[in-house]
Protein backbone atom coordinates (compact mmCIF):
# COMPACT_ATOMS: atom_id res chain seq x y z
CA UNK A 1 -70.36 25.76 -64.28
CA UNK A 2 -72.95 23.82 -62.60
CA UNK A 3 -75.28 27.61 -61.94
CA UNK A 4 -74.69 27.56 -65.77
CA UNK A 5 -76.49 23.98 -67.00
CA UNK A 6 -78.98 25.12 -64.08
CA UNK A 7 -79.70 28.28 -66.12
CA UNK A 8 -80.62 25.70 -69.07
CA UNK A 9 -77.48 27.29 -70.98
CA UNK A 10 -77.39 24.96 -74.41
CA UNK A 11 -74.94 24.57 -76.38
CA UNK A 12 -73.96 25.76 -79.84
CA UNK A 13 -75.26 22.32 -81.54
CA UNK A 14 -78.79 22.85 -79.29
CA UNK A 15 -78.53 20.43 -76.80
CA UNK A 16 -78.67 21.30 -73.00
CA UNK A 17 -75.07 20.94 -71.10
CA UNK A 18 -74.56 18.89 -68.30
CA UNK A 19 -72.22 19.03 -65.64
CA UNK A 20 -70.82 16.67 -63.46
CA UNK A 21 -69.24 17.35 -60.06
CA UNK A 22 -65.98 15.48 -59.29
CA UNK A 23 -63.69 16.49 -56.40
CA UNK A 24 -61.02 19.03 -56.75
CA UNK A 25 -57.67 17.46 -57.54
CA UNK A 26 -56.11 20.70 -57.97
CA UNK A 27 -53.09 21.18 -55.08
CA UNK A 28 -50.50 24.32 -54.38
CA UNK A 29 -47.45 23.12 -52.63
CA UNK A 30 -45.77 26.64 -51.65
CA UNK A 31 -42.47 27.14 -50.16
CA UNK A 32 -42.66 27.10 -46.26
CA UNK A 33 -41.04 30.02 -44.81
CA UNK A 34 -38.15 29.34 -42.79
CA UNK A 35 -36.85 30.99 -39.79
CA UNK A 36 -40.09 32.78 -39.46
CA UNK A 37 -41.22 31.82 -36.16
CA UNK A 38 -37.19 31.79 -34.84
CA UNK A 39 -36.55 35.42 -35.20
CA UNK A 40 -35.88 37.01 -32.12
CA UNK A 41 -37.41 40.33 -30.84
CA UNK A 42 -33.70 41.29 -30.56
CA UNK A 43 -33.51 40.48 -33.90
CA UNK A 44 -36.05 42.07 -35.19
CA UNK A 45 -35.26 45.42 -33.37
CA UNK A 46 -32.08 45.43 -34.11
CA UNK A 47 -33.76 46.13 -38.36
CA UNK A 48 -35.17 49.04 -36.92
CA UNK A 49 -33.58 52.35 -37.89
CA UNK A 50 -34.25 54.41 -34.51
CA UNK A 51 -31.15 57.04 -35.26
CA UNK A 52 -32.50 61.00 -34.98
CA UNK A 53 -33.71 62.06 -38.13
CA UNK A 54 -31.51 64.62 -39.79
CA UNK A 55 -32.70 67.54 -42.44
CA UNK A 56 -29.87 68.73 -44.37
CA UNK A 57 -30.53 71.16 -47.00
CA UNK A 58 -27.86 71.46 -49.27
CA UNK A 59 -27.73 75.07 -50.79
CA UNK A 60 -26.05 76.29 -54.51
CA UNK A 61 -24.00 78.67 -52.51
CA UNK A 62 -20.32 77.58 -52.59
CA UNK A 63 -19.14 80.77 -50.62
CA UNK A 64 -22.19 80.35 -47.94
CA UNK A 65 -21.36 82.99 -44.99
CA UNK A 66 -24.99 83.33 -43.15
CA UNK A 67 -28.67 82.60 -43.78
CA UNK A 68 -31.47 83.59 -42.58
CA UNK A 69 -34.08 80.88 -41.02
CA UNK A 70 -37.45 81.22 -39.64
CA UNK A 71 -39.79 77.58 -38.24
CA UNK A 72 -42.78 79.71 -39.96
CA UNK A 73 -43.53 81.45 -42.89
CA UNK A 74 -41.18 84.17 -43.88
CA UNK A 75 -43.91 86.43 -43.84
CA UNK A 76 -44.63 85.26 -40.48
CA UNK A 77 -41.09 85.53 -38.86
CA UNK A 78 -41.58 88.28 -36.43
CA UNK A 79 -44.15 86.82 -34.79
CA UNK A 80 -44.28 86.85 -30.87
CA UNK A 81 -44.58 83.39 -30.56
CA UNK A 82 -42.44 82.05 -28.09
CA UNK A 83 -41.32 79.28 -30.65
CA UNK A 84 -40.68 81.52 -33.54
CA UNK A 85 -39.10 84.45 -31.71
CA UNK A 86 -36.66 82.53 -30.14
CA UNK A 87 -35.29 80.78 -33.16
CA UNK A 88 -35.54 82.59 -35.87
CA UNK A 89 -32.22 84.58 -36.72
CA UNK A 90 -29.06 84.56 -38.36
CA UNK A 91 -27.16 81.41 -38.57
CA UNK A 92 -23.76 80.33 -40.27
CA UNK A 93 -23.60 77.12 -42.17
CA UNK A 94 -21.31 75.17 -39.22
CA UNK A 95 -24.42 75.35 -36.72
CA UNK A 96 -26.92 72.69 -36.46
CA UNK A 97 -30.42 74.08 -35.64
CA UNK A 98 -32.23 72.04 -33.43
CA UNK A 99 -35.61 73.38 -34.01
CA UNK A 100 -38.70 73.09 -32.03
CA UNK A 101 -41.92 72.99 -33.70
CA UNK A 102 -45.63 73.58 -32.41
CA UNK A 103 -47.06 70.30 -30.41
CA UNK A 104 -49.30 67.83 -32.47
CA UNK A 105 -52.55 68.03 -32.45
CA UNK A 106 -55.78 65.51 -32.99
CA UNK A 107 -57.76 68.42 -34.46
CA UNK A 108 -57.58 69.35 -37.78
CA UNK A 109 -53.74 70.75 -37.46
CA UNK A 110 -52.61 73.55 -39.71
CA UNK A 111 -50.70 75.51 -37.27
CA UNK A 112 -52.83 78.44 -38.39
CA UNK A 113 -51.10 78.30 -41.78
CA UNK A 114 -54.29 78.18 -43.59
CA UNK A 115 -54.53 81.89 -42.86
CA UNK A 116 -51.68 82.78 -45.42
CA UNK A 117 -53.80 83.90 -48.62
CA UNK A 118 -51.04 83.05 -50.64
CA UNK A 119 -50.60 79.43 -48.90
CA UNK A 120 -53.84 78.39 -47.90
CA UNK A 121 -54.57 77.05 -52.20
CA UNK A 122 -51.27 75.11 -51.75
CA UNK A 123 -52.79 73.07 -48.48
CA UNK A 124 -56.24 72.42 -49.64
CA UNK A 125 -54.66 70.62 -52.33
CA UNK A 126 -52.57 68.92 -50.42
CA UNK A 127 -55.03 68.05 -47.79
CA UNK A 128 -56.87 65.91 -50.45
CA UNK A 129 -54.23 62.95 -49.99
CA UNK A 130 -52.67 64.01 -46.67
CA UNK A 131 -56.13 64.30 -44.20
CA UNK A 132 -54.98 66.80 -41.68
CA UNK A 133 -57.03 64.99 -39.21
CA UNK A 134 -53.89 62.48 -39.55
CA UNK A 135 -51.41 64.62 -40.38
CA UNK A 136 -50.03 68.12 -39.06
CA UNK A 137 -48.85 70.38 -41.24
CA UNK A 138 -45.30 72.36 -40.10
CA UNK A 139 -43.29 75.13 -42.05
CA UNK A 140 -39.67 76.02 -42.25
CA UNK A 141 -38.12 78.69 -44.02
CA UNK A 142 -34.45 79.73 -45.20
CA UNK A 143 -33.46 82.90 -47.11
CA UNK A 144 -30.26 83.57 -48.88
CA UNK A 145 -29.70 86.85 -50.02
CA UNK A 146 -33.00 87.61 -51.79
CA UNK A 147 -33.84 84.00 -52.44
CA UNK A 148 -36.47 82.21 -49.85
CA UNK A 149 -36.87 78.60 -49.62
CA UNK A 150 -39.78 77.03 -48.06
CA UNK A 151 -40.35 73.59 -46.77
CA UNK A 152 -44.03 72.15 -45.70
CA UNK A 153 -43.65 69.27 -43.63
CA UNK A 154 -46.65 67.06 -43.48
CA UNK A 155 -45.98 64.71 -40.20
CA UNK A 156 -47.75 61.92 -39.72
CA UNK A 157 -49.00 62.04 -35.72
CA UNK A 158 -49.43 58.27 -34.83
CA UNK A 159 -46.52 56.27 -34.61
CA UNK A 160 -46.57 52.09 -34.13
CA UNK A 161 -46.92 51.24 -30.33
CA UNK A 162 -43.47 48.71 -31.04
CA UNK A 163 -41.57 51.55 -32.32
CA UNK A 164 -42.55 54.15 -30.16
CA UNK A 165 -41.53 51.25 -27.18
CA UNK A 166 -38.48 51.07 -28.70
CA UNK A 167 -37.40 54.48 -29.04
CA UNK A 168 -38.49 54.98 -25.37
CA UNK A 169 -35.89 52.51 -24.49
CA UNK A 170 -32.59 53.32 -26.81
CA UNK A 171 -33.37 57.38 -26.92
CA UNK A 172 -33.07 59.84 -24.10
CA UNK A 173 -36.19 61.53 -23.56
CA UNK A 174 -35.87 64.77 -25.08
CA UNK A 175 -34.75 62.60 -27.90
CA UNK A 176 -37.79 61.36 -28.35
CA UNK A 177 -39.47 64.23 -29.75
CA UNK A 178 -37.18 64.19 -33.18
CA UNK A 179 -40.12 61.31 -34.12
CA UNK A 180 -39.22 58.03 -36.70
CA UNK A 181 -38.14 57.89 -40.04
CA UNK A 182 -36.78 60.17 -42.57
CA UNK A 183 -37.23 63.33 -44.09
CA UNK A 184 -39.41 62.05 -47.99
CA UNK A 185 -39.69 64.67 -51.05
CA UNK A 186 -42.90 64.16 -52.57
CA UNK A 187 -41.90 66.15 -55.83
CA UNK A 188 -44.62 68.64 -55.41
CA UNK A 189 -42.24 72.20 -55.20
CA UNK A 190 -44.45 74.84 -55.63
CA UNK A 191 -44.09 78.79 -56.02
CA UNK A 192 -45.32 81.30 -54.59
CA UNK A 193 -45.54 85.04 -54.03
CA UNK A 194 -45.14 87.38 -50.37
CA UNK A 195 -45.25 90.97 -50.04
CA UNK A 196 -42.68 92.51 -47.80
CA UNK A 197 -42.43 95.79 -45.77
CA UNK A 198 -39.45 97.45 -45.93
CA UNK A 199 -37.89 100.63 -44.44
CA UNK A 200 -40.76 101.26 -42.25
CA UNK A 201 -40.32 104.64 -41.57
CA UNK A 202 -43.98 106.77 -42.03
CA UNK A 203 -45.58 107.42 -45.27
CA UNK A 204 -42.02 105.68 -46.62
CA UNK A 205 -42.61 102.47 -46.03
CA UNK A 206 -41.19 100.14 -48.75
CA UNK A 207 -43.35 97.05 -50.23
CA UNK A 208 -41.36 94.43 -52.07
CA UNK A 209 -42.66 91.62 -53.66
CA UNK A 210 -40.66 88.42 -53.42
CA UNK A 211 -41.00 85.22 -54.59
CA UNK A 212 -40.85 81.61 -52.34
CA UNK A 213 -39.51 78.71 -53.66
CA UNK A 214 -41.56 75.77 -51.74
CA UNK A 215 -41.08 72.34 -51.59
CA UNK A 216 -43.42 69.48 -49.78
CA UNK A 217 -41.52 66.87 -47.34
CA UNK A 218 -43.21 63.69 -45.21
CA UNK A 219 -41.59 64.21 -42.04
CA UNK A 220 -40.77 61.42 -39.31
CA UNK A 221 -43.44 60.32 -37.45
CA UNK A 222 -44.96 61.85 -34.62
CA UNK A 223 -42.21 65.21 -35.39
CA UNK A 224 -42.00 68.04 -33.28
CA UNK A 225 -38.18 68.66 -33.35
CA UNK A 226 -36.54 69.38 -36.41
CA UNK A 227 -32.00 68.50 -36.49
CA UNK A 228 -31.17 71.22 -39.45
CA UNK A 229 -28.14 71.53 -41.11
CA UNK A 230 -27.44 73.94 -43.69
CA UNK A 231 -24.49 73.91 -46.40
């Protein structure tokens, strides 16, 4: 008010306005918190979730006798990596997977998905809210029959020093690697399109075209092993 009458502001009957200062009598009386500074550290771990984070996908297949799953894209599955070679396969719907994924990274971390023409749209979009300089970007796939079901994890790589302290000291160690929290559907299922070989035999060699039914999950943080159960 008072930069006001110094800007010679007038009022509507012409004369000049003038302010005078008088203390502030204005007071907010707000609820002290209780307990606040009692809470124990037990306490407060003990509101700490630090069970192993479980993905179950639950399937529209009543009479479920095997699926197929791959920790890449399906049209990466035969890859010689040593992660995806050893686990992809057949698998019935009483085993739980307990899938290891590529290490994090502090580089920009696609795990060379970005070179999937049919993907690589799908991430840059993505990318624009979840920075893969702080999050890594994971696949897993499932077929049924001649349905395929895709899941992008985005994992976010830091993890609060108190939690990670925590789970260092109520986890065994190769526990640790399952990271903290949950599995979160963004509601951002996509589609999308892969061309298959088939009956490679010569000049008959079979090209099918298939679509992928994808769907975008926050992972735990700090992920790099995956609990999967399929029903």
């Amino acid at each position: 008010m008072q930069d006001l009458v110094n800007s010679n502001v007038f009022s509507d009957k012409g004369f000049p306005l003038i302010a005078t200062p008088k203390p502030n009598t204005f007071k907010i009386h707000s609820p002290k918190p209780t307990h606040t500074k009692d809470i124990s550290k037990e306490v407060l771990d003990s509101q700490i979730d630090i069970a192993i984070p479980s993905f179950t996908l639950i399937t529209p297949y009543r009479d479920l006798e095997e699926y197929y799953f791959t920790p890449s894209t399906y049209e990466n599955r035969e890859s010689k990596e040593q992660y995806i070679s050893s686990q992809s396969g057949f698998y019935t719907p009483n085993d739980t997977l307990e899938i290891t994924l590529p290490p994090l990274s502090k580089n920009v971390d696609y795990a060379r998905l970005d070179s999937n023409p049919t993907l690589t749209p799908i991430l840059q979009d993505i990318s624009k809210i979840y920075n893969p300089i702080f999050f890594s970007y994971r696949i897993l796939t499932l077929r049924i029959a001649y349905t395929i079901y895709e899941y992008l994890l985005i994992v976010p790589k830091t993890m609060p020093k108190f939690i990670n302290k925590l789970l260092k000291e109520q986890r065994e160690k190769e526990e640790l690697g399952y990271g903290y929290g949950r599995f979160i559907d963004l509601g951002r299922d996509y589609m999308r399109e892969c061309n298959i070989e088939e009956g490679k035999n010569g000049d008959n060699t079979k090209i099918s075209l298939l679509n992928i039914q994808g769907k975008v999950l926050l992972a735990p943080n700090a992920c790099e092993r995956v609990r999967v159960e399929v029903r």
